[in-house]
PDB file of N, CA and C in Angstrom:
ATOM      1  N   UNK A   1      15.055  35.561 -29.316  1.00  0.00           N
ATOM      2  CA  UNK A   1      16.216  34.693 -29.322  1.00  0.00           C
ATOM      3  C   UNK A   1      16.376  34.010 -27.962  1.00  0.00           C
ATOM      4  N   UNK A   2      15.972  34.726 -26.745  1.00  0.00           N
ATOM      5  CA  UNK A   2      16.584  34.250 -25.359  1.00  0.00           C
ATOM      6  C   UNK A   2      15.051  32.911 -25.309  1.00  0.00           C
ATOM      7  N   UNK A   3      13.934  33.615 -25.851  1.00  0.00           N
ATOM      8  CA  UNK A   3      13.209  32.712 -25.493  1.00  0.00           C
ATOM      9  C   UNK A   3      13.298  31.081 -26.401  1.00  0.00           C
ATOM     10  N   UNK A   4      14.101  31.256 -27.539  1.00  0.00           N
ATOM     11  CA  UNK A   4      14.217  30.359 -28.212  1.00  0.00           C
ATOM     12  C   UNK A   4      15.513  29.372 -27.676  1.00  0.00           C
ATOM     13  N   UNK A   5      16.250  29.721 -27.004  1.00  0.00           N
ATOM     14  CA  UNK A   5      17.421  29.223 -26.018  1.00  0.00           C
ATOM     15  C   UNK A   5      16.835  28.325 -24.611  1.00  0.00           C
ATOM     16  N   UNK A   6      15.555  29.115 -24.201  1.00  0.00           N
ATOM     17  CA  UNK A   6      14.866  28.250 -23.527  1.00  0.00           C
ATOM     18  C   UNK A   6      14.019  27.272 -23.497  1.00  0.00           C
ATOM     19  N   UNK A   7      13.474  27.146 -24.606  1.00  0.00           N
ATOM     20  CA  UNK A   7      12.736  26.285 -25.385  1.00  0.00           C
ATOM     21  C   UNK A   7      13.542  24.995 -25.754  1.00  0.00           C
ATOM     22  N   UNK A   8      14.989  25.290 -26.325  1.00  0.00           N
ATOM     23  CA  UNK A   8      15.708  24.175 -26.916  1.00  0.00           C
ATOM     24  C   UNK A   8      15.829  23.770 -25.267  1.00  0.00           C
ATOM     25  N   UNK A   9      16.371  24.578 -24.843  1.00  0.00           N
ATOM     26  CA  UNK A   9      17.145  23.414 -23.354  1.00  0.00           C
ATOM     27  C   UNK A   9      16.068  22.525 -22.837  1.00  0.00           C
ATOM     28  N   UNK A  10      14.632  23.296 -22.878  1.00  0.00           N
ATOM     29  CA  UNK A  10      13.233  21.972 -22.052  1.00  0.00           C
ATOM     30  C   UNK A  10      12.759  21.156 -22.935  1.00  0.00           C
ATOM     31  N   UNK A  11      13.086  21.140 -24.007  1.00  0.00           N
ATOM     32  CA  UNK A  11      12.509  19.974 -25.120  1.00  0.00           C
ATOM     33  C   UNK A  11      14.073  19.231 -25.141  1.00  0.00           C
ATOM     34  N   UNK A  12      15.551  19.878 -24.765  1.00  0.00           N
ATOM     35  CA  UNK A  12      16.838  18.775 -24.444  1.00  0.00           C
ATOM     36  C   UNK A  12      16.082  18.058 -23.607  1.00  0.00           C
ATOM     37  N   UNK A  13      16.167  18.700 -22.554  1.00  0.00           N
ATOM     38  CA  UNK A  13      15.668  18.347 -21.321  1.00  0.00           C
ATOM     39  C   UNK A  13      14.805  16.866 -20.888  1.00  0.00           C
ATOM     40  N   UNK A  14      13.661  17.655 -21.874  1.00  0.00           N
ATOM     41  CA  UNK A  14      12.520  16.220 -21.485  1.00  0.00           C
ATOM     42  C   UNK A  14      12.965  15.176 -22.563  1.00  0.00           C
ATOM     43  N   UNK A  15      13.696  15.608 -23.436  1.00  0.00           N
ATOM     44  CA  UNK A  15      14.013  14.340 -23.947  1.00  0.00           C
ATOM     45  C   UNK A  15      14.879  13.259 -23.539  1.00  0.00           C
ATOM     46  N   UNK A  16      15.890  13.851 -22.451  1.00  0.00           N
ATOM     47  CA  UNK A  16      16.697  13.297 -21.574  1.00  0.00           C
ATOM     48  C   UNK A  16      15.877  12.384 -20.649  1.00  0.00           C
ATOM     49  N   UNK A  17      14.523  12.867 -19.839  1.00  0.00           N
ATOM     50  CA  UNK A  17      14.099  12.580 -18.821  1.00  0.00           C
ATOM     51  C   UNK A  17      13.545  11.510 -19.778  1.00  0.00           C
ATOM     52  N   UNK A  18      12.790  11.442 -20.595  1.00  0.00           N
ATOM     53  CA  UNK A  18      11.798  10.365 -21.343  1.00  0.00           C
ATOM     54  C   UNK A  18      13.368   9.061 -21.545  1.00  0.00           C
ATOM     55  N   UNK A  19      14.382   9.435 -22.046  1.00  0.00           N
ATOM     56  CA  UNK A  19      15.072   8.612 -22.611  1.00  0.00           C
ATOM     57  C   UNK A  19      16.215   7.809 -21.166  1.00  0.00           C
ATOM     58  N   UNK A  20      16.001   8.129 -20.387  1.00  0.00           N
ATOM     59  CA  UNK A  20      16.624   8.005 -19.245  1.00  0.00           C
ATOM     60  C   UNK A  20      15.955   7.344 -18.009  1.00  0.00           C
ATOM     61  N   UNK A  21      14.979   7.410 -18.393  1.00  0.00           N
ATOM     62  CA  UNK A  21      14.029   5.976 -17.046  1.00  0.00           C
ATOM     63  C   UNK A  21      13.648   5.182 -17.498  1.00  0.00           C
ATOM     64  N   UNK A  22      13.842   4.070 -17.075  1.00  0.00           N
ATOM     65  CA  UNK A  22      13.218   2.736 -17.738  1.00  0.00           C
ATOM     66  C   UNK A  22      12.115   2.039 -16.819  1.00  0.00           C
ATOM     67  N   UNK A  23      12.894   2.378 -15.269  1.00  0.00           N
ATOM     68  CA  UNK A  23      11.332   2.047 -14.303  1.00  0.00           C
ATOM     69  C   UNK A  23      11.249   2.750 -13.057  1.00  0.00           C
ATOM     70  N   UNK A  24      10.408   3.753 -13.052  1.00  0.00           N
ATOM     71  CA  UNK A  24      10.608   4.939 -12.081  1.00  0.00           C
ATOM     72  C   UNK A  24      10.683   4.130 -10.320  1.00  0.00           C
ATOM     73  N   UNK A  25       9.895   3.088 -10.204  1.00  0.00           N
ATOM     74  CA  UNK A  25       9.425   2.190  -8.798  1.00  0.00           C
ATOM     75  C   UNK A  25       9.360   0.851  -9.392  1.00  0.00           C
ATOM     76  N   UNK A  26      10.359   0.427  -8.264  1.00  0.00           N
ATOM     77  CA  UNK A  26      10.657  -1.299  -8.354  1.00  0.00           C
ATOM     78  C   UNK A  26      10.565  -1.767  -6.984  1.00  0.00           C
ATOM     79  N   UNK A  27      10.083  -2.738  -6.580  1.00  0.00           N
ATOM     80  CA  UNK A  27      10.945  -3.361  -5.232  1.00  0.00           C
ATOM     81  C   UNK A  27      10.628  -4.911  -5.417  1.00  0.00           C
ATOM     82  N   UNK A  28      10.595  -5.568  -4.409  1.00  0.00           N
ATOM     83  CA  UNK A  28      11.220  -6.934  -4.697  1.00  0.00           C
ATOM     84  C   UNK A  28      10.562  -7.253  -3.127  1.00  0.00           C
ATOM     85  N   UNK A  29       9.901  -8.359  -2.984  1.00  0.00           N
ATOM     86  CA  UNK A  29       9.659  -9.244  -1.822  1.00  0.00           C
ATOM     87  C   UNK A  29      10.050 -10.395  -1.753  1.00  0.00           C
ATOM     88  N   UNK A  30      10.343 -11.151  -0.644  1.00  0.00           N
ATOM     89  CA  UNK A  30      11.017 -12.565  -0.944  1.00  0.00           C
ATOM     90  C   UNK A  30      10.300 -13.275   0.084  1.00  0.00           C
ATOM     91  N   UNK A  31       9.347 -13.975  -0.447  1.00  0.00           N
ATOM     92  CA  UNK A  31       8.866 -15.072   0.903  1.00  0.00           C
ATOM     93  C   UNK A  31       8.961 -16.940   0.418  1.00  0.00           C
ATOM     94  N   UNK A  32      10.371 -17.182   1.526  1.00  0.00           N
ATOM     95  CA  UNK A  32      10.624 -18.623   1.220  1.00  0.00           C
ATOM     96  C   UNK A  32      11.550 -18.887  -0.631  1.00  0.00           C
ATOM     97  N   UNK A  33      11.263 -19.498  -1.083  1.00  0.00           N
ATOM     98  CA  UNK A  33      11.286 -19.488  -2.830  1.00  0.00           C
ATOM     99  C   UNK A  33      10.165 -18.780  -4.052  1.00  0.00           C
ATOM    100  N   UNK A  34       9.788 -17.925  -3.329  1.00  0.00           N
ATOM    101  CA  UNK A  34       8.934 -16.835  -4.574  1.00  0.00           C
ATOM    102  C   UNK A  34       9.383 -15.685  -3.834  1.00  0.00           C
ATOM    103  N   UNK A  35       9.314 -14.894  -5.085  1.00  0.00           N
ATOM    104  CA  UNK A  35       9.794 -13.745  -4.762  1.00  0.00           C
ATOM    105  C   UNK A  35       8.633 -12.709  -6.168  1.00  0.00           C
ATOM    106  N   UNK A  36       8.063 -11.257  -5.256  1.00  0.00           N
ATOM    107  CA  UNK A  36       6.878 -11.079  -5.592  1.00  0.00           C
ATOM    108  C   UNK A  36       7.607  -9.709  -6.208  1.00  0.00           C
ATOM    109  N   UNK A  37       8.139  -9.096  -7.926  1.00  0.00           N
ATOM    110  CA  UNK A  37       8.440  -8.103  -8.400  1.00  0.00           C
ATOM    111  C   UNK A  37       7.503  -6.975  -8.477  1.00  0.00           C
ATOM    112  N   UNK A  38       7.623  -5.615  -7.920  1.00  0.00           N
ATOM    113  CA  UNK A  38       6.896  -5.008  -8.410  1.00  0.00           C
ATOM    114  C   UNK A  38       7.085  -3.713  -8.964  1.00  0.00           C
ATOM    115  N   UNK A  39       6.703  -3.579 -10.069  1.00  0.00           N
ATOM    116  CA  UNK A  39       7.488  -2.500 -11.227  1.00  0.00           C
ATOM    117  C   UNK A  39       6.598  -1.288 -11.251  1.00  0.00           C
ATOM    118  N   UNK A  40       6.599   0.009 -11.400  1.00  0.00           N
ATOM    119  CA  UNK A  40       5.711   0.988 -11.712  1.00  0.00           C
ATOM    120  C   UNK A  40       6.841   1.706 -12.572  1.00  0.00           C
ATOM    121  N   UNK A  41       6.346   1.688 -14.187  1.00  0.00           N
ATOM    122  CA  UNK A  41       6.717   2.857 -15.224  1.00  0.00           C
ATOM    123  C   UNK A  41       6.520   3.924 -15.244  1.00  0.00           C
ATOM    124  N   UNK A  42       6.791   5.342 -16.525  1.00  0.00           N
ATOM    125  CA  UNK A  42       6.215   6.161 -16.654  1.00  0.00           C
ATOM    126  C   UNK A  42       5.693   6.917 -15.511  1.00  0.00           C
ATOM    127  N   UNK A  43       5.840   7.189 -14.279  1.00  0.00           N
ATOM    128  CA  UNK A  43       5.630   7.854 -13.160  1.00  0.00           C
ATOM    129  C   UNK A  43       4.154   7.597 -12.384  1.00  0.00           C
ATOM    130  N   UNK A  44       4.193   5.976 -12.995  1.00  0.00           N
ATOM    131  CA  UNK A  44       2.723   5.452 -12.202  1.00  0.00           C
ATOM    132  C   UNK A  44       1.724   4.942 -13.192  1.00  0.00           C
ATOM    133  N   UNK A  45       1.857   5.457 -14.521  1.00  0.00           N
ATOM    134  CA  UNK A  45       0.864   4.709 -15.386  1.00  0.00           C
ATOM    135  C   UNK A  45       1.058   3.715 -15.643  1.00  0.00           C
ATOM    136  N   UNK A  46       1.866   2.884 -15.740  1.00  0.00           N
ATOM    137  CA  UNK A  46       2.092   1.206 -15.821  1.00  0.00           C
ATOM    138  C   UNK A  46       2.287   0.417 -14.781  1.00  0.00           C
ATOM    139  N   UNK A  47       1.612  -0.296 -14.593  1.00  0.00           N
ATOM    140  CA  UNK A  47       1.769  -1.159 -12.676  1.00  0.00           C
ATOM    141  C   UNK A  47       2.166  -2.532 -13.544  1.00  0.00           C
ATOM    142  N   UNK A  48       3.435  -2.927 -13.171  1.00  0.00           N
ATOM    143  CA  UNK A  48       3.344  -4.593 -13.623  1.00  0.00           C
ATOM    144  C   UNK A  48       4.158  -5.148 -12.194  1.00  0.00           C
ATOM    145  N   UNK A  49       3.121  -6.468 -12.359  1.00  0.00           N
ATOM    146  CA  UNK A  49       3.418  -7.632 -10.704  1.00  0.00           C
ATOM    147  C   UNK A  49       4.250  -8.931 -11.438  1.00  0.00           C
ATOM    148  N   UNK A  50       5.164  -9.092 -10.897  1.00  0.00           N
ATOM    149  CA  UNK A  50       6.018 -10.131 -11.592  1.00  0.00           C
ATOM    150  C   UNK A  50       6.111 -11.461 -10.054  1.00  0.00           C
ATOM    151  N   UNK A  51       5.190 -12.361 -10.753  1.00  0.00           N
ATOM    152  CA  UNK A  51       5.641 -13.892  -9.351  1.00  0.00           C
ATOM    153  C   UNK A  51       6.767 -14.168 -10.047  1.00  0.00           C
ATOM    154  N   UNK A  52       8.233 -15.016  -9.064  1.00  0.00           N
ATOM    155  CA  UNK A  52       8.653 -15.576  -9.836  1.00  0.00           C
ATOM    156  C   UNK A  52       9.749 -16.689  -8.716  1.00  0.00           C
ATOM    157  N   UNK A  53      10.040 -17.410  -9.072  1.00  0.00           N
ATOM    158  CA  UNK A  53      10.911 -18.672  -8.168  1.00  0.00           C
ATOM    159  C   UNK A  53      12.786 -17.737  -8.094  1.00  0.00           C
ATOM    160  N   UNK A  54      12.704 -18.175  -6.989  1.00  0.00           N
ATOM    161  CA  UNK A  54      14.289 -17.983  -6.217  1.00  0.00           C
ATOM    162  C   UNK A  54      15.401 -19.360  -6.356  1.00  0.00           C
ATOM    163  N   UNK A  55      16.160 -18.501  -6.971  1.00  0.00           N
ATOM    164  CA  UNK A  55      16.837 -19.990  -6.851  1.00  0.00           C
ATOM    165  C   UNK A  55      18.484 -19.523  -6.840  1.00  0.00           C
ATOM    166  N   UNK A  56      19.454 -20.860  -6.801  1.00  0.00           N
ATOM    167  CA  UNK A  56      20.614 -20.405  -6.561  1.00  0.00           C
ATOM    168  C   UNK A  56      20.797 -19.301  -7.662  1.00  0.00           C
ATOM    169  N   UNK A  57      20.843 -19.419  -8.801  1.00  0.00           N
ATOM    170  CA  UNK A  57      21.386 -18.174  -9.955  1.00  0.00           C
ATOM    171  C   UNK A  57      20.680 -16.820  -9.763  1.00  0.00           C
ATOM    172  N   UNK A  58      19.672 -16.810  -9.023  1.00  0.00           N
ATOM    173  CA  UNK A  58      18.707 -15.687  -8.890  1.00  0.00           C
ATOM    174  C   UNK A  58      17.201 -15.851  -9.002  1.00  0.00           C
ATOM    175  N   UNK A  59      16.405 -15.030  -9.486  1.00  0.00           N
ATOM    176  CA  UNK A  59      15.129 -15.057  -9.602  1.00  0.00           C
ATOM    177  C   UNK A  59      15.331 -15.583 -11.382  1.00  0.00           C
ATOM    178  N   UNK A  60      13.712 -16.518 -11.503  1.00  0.00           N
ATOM    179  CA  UNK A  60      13.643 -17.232 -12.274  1.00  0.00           C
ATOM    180  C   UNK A  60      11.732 -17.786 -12.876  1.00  0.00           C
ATOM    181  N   UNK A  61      11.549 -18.203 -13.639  1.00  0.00           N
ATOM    182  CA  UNK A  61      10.443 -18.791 -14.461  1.00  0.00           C
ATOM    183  C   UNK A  61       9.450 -17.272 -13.692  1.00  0.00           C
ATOM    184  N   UNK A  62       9.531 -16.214 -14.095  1.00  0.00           N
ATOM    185  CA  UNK A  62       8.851 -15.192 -13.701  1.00  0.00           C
ATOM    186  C   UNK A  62       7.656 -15.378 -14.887  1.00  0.00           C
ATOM    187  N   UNK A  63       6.089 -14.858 -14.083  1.00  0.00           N
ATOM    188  CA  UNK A  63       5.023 -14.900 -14.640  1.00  0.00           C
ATOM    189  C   UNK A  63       4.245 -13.359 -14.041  1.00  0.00           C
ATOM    190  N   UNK A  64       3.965 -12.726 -15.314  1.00  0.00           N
ATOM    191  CA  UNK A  64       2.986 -11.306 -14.988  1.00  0.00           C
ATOM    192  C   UNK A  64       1.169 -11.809 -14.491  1.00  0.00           C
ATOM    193  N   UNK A  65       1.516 -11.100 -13.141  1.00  0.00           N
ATOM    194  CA  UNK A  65       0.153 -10.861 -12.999  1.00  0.00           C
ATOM    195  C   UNK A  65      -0.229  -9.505 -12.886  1.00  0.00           C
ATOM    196  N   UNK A  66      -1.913  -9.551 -13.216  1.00  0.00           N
ATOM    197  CA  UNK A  66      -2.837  -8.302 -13.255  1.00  0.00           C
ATOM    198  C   UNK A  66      -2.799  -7.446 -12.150  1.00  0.00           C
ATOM    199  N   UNK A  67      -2.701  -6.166 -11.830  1.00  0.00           N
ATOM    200  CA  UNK A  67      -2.404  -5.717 -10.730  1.00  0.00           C
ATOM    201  C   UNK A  67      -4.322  -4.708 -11.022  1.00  0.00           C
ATOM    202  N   UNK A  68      -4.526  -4.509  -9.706  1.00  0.00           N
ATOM    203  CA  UNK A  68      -6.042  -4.163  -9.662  1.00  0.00           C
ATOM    204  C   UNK A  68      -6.052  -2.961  -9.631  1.00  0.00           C
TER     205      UNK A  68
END
């Protein structure tokens, strides 16, 4: 029984953690009017590079590039 109490709470658990990050590493560079996004998911398995134009409303016409 105690071990079945522990079981539910780490399968709560990771279901919390899975349902609760959307992007573990982000940051943001700004040189002039581009500004260079960079996203890492899932705790590193997804790398996405976002170019995209600065402008008064914010960042804008964003395009994914391939990250190596």
């Amino acid at each position: 029984m105690k071990n079945f109490f522990r079981l539910s709470a780490f399968l709560v658990l990771l279901a919390f953690v899975f349902t609760s990050t959307g992007c573990m590493y982000s940051s943001v560079a700004v040189d002039g009017k581009t500004a260079i996004v960079a996203k890492t998911t899932l705790g590193g398995l997804m790398r996405n590079v976002y170019v995209c134009k600065v402008t008064p409303e914010g960042i804008t016409d964003c395009n994914e590039k391939d990250v190596p």
